[in-house]
PDB file of N, CA and C in Angstrom:
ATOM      1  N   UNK A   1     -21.560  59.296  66.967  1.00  0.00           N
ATOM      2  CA  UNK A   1     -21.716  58.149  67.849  1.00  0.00           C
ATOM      3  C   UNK A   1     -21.937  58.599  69.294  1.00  0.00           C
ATOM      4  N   UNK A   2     -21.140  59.607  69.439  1.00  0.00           N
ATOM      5  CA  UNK A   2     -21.767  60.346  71.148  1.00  0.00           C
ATOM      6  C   UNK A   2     -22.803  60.405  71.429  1.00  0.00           C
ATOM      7  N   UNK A   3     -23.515  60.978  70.216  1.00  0.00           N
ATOM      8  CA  UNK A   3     -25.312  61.240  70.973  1.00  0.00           C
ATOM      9  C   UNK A   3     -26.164  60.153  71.249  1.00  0.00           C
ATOM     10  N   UNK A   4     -25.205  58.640  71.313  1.00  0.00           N
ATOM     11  CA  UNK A   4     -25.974  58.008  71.507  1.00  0.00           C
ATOM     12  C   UNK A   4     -25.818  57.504  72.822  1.00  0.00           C
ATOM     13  N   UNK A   5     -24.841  58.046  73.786  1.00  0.00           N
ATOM     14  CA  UNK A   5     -24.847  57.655  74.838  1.00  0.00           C
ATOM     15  C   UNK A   5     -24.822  59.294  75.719  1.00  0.00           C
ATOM     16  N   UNK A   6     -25.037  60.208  75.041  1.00  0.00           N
ATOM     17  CA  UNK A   6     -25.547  61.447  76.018  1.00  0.00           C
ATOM     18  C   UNK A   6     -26.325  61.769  75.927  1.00  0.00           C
ATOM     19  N   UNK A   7     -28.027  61.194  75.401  1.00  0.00           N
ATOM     20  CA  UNK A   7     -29.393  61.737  75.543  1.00  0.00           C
ATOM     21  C   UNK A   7     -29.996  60.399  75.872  1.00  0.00           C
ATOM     22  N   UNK A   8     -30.849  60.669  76.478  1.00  0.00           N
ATOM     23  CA  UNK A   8     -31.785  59.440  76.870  1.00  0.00           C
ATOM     24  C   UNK A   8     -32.664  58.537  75.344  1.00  0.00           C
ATOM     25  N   UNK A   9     -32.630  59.663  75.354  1.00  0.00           N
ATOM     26  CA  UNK A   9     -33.484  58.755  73.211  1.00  0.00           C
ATOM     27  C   UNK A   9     -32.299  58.050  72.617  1.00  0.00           C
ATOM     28  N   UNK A  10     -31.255  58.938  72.430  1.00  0.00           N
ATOM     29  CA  UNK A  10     -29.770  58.028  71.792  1.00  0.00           C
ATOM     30  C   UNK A  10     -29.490  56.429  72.801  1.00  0.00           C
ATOM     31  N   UNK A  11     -29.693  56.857  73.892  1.00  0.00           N
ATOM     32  CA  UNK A  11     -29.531  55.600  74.714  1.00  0.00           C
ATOM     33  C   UNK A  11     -30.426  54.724  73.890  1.00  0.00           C
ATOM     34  N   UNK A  12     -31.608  54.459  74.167  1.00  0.00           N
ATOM     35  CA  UNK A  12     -32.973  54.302  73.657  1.00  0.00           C
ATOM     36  C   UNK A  12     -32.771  53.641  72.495  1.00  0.00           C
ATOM     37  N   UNK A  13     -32.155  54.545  71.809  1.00  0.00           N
ATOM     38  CA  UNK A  13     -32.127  54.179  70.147  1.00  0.00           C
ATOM     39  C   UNK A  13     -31.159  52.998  70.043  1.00  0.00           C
ATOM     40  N   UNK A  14     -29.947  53.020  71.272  1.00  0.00           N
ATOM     41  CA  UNK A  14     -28.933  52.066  71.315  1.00  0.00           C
ATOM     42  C   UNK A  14     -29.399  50.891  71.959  1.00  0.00           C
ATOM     43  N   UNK A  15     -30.633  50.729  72.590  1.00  0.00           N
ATOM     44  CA  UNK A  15     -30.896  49.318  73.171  1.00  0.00           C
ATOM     45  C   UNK A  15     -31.911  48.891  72.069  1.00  0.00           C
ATOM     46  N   UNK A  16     -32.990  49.481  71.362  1.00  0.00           N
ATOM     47  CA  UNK A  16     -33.071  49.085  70.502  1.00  0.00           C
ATOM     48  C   UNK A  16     -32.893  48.338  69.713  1.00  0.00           C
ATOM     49  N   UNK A  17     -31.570  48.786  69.142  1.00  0.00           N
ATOM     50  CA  UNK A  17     -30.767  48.441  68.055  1.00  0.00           C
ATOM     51  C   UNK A  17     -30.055  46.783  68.466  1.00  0.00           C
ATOM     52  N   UNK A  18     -29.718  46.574  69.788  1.00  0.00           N
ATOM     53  CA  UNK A  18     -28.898  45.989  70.807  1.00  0.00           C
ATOM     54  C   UNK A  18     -30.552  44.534  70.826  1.00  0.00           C
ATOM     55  N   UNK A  19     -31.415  45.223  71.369  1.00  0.00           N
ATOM     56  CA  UNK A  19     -33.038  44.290  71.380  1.00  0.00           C
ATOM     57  C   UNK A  19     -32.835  43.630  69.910  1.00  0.00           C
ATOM     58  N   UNK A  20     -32.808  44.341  69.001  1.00  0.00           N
ATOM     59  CA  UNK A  20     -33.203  44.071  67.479  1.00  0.00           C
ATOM     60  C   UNK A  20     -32.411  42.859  67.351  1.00  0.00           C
ATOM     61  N   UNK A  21     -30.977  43.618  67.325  1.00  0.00           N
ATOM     62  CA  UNK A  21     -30.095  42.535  66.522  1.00  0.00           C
ATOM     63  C   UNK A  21     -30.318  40.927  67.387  1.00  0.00           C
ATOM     64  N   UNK A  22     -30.735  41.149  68.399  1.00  0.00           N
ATOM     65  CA  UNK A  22     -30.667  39.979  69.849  1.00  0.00           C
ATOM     66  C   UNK A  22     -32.078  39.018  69.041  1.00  0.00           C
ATOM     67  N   UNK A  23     -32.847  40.014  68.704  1.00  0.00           N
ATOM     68  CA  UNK A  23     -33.903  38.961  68.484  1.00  0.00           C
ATOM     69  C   UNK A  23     -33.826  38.209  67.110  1.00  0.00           C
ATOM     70  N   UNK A  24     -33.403  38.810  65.980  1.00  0.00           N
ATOM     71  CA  UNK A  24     -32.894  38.686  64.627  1.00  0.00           C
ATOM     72  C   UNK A  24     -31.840  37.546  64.661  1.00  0.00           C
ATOM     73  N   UNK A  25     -31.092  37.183  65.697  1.00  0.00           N
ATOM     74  CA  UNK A  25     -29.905  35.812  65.847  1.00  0.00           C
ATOM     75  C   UNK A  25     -30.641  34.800  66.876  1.00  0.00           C
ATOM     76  N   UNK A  26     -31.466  35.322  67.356  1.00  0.00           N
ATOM     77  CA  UNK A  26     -32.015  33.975  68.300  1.00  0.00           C
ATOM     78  C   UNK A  26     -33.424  33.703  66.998  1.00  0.00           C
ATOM     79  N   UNK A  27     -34.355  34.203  66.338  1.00  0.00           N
ATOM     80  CA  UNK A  27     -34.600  33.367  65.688  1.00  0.00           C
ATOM     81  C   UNK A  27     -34.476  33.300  64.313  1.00  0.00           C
ATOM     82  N   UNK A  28     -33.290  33.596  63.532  1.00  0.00           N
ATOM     83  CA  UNK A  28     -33.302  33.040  62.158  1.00  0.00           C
ATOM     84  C   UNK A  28     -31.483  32.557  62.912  1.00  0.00           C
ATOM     85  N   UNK A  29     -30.764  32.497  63.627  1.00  0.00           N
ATOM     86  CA  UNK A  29     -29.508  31.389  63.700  1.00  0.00           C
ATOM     87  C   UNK A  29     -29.644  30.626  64.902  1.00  0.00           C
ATOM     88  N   UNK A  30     -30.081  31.270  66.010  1.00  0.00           N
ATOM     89  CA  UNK A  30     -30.633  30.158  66.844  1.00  0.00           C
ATOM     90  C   UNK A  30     -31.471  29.332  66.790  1.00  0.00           C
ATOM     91  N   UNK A  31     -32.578  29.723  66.644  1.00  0.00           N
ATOM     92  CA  UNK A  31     -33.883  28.433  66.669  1.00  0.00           C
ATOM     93  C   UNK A  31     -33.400  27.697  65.197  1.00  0.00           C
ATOM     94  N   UNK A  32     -33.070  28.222  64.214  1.00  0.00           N
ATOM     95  CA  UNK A  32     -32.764  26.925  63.335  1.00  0.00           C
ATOM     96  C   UNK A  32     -31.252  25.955  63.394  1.00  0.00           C
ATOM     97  N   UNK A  33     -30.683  26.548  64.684  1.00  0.00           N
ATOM     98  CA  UNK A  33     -29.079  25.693  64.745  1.00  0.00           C
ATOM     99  C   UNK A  33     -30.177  24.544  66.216  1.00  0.00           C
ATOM    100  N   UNK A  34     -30.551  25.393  67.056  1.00  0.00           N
ATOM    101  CA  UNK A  34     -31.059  24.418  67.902  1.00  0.00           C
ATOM    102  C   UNK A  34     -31.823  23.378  67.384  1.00  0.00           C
ATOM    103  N   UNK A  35     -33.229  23.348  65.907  1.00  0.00           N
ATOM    104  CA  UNK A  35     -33.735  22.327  65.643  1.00  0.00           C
ATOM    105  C   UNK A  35     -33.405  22.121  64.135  1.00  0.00           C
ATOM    106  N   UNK A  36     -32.578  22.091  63.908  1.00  0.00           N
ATOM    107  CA  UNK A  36     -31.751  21.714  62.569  1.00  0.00           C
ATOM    108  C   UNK A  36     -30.490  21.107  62.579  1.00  0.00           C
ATOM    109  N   UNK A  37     -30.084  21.229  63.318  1.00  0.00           N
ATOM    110  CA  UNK A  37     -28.530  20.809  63.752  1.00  0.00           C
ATOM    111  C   UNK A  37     -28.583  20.241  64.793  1.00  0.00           C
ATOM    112  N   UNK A  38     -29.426  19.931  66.125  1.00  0.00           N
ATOM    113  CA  UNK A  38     -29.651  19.791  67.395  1.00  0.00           C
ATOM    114  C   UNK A  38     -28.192  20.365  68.244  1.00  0.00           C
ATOM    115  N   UNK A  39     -28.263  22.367  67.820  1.00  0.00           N
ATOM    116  CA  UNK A  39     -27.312  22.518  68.532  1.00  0.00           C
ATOM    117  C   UNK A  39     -27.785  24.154  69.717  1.00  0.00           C
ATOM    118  N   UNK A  40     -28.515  23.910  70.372  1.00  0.00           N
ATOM    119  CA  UNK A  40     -28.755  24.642  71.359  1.00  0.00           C
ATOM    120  C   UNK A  40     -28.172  25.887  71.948  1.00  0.00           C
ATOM    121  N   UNK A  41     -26.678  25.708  71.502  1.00  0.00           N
ATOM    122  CA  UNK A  41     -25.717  26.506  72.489  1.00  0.00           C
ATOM    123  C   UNK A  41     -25.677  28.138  72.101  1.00  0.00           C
ATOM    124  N   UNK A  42     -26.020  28.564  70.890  1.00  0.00           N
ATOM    125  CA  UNK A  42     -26.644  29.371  70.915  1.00  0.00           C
ATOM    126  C   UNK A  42     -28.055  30.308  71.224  1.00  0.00           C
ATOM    127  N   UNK A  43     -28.925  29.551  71.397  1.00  0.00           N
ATOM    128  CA  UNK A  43     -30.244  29.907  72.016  1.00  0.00           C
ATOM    129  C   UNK A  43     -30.350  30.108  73.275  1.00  0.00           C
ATOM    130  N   UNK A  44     -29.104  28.940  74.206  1.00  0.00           N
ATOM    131  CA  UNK A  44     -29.060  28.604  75.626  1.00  0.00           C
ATOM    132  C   UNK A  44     -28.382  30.539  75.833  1.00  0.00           C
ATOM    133  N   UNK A  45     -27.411  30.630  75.084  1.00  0.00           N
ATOM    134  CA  UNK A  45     -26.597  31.969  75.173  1.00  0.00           C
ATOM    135  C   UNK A  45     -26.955  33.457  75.013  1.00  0.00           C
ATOM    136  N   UNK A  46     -27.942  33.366  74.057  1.00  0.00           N
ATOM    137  CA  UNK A  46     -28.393  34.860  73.284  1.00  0.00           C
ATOM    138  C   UNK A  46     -29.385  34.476  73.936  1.00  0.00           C
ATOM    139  N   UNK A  47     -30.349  33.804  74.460  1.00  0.00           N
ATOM    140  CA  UNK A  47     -32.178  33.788  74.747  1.00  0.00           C
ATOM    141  C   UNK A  47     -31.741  34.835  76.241  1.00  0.00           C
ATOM    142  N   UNK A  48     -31.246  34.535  77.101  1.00  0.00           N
ATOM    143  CA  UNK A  48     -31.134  35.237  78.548  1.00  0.00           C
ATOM    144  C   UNK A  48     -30.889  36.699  78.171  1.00  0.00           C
ATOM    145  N   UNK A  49     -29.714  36.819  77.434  1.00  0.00           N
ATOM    146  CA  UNK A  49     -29.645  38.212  76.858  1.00  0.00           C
ATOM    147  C   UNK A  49     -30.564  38.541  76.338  1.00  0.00           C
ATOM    148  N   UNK A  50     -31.467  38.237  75.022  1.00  0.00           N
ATOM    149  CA  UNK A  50     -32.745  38.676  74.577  1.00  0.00           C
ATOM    150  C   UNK A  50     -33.572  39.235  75.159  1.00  0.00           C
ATOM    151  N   UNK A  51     -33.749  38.441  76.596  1.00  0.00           N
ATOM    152  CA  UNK A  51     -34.660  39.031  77.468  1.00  0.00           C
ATOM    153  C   UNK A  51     -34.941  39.747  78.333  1.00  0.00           C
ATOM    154  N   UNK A  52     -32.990  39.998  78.935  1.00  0.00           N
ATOM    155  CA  UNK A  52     -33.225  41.106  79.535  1.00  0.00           C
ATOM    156  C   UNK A  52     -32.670  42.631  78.774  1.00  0.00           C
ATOM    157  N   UNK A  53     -32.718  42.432  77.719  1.00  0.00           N
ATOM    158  CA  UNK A  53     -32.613  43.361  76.315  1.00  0.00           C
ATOM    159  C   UNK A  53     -34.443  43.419  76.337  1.00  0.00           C
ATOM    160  N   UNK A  54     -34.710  42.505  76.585  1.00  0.00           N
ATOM    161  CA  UNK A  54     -36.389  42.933  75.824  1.00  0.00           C
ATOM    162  C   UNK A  54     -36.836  43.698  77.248  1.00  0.00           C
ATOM    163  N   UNK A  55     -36.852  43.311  78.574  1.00  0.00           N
ATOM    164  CA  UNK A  55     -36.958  43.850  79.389  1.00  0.00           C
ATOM    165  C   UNK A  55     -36.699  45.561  79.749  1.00  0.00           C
ATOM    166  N   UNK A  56     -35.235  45.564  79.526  1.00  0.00           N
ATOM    167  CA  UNK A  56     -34.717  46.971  79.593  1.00  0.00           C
ATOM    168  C   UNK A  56     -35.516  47.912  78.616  1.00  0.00           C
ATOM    169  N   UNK A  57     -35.924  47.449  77.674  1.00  0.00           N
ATOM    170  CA  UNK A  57     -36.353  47.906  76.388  1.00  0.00           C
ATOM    171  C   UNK A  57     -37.860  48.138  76.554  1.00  0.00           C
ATOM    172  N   UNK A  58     -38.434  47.360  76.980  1.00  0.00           N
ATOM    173  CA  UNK A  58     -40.139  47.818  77.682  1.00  0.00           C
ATOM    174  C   UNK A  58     -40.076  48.526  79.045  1.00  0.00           C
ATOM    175  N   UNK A  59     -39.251  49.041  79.764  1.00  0.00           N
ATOM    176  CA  UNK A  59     -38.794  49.629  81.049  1.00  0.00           C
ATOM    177  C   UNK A  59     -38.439  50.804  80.067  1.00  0.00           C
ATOM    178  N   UNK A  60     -38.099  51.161  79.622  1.00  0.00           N
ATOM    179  CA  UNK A  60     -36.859  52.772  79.297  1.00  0.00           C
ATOM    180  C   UNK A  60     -38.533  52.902  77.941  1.00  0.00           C
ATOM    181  N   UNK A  61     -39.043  51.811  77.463  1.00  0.00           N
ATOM    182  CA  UNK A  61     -39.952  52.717  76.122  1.00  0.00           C
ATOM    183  C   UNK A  61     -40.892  53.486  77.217  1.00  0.00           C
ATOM    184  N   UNK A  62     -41.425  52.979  78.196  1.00  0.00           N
ATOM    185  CA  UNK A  62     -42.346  53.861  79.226  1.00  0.00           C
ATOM    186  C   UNK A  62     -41.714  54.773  79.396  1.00  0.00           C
ATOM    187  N   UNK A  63     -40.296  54.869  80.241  1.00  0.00           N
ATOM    188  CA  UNK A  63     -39.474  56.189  80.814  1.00  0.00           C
ATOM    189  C   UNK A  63     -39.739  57.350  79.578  1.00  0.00           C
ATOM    190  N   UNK A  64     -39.133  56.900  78.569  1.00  0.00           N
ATOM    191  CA  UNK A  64     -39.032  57.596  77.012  1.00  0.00           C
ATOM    192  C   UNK A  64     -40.422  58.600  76.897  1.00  0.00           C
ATOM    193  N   UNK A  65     -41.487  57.652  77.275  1.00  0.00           N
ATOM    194  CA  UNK A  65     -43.045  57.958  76.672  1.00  0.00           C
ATOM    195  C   UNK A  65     -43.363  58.818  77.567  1.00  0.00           C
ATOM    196  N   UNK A  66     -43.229  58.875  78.827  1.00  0.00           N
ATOM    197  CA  UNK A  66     -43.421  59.878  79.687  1.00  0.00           C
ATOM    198  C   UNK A  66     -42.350  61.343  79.911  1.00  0.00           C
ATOM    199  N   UNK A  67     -41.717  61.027  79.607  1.00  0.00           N
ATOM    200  CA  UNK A  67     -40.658  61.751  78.993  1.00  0.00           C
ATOM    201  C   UNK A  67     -40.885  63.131  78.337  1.00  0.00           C
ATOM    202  N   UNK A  68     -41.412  62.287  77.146  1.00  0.00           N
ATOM    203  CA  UNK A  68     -41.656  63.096  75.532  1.00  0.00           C
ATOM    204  C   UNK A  68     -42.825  63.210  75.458  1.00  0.00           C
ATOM    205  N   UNK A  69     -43.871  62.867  76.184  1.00  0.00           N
ATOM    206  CA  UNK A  69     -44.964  62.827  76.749  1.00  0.00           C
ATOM    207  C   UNK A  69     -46.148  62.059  75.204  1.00  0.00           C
ATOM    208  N   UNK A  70     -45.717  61.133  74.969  1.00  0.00           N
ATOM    209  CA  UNK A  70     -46.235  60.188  74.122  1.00  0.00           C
ATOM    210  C   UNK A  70     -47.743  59.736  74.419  1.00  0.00           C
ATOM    211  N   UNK A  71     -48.683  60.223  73.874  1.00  0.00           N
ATOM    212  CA  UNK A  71     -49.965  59.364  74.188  1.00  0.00           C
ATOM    213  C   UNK A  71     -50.204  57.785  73.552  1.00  0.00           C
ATOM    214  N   UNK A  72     -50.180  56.418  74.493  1.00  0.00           N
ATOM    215  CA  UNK A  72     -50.430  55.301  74.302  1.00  0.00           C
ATOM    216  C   UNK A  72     -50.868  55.060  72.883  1.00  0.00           C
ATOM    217  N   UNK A  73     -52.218  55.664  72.516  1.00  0.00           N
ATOM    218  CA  UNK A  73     -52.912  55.337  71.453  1.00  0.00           C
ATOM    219  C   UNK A  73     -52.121  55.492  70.246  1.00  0.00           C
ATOM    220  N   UNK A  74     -51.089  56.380  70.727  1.00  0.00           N
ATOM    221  CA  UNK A  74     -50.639  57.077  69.268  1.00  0.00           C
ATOM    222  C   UNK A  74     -49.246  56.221  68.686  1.00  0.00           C
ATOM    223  N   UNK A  75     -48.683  56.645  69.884  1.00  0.00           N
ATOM    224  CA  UNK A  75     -46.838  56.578  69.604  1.00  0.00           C
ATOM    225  C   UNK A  75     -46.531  54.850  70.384  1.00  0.00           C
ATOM    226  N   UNK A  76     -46.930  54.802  71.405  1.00  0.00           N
ATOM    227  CA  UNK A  76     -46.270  53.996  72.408  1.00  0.00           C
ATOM    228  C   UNK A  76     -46.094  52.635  72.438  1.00  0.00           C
ATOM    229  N   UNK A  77     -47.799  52.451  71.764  1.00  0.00           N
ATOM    230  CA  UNK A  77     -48.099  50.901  71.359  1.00  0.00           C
ATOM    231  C   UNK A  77     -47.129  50.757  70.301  1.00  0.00           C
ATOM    232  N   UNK A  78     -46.957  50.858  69.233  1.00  0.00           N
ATOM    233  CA  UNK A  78     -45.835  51.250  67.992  1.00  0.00           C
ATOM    234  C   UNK A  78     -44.663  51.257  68.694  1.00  0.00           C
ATOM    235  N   UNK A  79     -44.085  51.012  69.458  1.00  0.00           N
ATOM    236  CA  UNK A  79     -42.969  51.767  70.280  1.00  0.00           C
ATOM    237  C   UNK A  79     -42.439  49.955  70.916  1.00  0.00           C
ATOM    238  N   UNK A  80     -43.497  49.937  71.215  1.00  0.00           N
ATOM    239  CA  UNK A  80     -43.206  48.526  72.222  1.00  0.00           C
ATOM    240  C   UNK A  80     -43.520  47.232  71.317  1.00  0.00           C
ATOM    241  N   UNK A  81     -44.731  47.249  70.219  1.00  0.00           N
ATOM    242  CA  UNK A  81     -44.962  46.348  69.318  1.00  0.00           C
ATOM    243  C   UNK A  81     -44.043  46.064  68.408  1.00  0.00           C
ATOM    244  N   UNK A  82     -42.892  46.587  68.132  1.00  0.00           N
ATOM    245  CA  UNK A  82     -41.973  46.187  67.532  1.00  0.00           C
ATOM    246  C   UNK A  82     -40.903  45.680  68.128  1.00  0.00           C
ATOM    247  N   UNK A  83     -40.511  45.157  69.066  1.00  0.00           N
ATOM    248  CA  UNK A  83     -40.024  44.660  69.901  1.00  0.00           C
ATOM    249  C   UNK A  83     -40.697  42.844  69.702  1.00  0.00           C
ATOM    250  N   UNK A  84     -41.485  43.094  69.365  1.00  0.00           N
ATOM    251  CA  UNK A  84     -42.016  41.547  68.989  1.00  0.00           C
ATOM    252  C   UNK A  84     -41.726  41.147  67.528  1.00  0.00           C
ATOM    253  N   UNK A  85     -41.596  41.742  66.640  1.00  0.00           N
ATOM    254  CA  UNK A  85     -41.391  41.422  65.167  1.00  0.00           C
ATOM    255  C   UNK A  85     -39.576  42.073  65.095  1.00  0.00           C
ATOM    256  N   UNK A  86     -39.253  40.635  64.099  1.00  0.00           N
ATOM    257  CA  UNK A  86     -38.484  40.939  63.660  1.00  0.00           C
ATOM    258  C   UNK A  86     -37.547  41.928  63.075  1.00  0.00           C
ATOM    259  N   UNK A  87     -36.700  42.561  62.925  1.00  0.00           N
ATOM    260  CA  UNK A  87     -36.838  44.195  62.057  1.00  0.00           C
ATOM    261  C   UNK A  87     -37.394  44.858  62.718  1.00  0.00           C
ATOM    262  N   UNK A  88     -38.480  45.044  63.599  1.00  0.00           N
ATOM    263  CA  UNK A  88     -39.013  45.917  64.066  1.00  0.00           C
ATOM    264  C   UNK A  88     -38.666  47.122  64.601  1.00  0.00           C
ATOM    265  N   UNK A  89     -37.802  46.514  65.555  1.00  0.00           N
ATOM    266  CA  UNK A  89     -37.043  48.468  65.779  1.00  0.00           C
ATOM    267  C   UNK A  89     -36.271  49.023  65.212  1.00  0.00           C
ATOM    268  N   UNK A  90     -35.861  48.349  64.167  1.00  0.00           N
ATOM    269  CA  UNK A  90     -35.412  49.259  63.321  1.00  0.00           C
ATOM    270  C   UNK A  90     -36.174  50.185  62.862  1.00  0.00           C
ATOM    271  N   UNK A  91     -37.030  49.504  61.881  1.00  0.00           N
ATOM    272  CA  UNK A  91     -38.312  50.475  61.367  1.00  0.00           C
ATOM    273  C   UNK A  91     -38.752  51.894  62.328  1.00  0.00           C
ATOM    274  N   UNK A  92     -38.745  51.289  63.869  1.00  0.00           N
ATOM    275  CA  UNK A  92     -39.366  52.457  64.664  1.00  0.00           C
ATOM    276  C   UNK A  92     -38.482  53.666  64.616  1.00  0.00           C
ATOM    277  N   UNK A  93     -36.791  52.865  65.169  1.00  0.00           N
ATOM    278  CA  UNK A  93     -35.661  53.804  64.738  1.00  0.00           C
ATOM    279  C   UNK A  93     -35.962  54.861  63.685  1.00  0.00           C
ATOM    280  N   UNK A  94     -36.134  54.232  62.678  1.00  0.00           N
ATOM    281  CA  UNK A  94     -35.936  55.077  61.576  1.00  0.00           C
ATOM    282  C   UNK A  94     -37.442  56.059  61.244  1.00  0.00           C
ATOM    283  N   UNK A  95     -38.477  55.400  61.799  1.00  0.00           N
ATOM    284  CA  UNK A  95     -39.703  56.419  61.760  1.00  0.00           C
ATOM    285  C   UNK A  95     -39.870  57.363  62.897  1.00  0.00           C
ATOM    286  N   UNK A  96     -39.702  56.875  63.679  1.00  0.00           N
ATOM    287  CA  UNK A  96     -40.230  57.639  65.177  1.00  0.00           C
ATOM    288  C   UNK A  96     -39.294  58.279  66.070  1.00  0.00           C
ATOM    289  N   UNK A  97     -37.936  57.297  66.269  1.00  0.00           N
ATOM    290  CA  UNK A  97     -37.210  57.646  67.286  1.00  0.00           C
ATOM    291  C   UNK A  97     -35.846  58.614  66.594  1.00  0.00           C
ATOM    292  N   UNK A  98     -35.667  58.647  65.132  1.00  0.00           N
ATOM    293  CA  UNK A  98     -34.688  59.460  64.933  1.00  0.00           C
ATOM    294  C   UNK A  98     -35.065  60.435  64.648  1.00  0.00           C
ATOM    295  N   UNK A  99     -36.787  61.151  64.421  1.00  0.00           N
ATOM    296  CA  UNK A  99     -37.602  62.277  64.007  1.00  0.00           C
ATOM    297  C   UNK A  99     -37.405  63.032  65.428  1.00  0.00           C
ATOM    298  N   UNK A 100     -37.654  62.165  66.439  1.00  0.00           N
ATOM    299  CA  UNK A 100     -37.515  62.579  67.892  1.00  0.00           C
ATOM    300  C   UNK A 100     -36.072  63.017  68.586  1.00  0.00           C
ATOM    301  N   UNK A 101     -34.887  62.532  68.019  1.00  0.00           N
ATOM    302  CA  UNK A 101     -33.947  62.821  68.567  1.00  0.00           C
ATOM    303  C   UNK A 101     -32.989  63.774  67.976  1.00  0.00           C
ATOM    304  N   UNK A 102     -33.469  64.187  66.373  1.00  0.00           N
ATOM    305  CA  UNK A 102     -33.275  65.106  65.357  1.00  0.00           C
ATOM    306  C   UNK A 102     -33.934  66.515  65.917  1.00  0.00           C
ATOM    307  N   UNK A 103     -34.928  66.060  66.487  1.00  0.00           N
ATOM    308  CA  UNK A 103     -35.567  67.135  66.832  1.00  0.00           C
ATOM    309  C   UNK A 103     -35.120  68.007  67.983  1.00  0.00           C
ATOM    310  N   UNK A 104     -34.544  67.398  68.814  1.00  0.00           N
ATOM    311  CA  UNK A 104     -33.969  67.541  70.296  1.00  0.00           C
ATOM    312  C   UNK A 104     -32.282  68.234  69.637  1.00  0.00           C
TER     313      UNK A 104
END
């Protein structure tokens, strides 16, 4: 559990994970408690967090990419496009970013 707060990728890997789960409860328990239930108070709660989780998370994937010196075409787009889908960083987690921090 240390290495995830003493390397910059473990960080990385921990907002991720932190982005993921944020987006995974705002829309399969939020958006259906807000228009199924008409109960908001979760969306009103997790959406602000989501975003500056999604924020931090497109800020540090650049730092990361320049970093490790990632070319756009290859790694980066992949990097940040999952941040929009569901599950998504996980998947990256487990393809990209733990090959990278295994490696280190």
């Amino acid at each position: 559990m240390n290495k995830f707060f003493t390397t910059n990728i473990g960080r990385f890997r921990l907002l991720a994970f932190l982005e993921g789960m944020s987006l995974i409860v705002l829309v399969f328990i939020g958006m259906p408690l807000k228009y199924m239930a008409a109960n908001p108070a979760l969306v009103k709660s997790v959406g602000p967090l989501h975003g500056l989780l999604f924020l931090f998370y497109v800020a540090y994937t650049f730092s990361i990419a320049a970093e490790n010196e990632w070319k756009f075409s290859q790694t980066t787009w992949k990097v940040l496009l999952a941040s929009f889908i569901p599950f998504g960083t996980f998947y990256t987690d487990h393809t990209i970013l733990k090959k990278i921090a295994e490696a280190k």
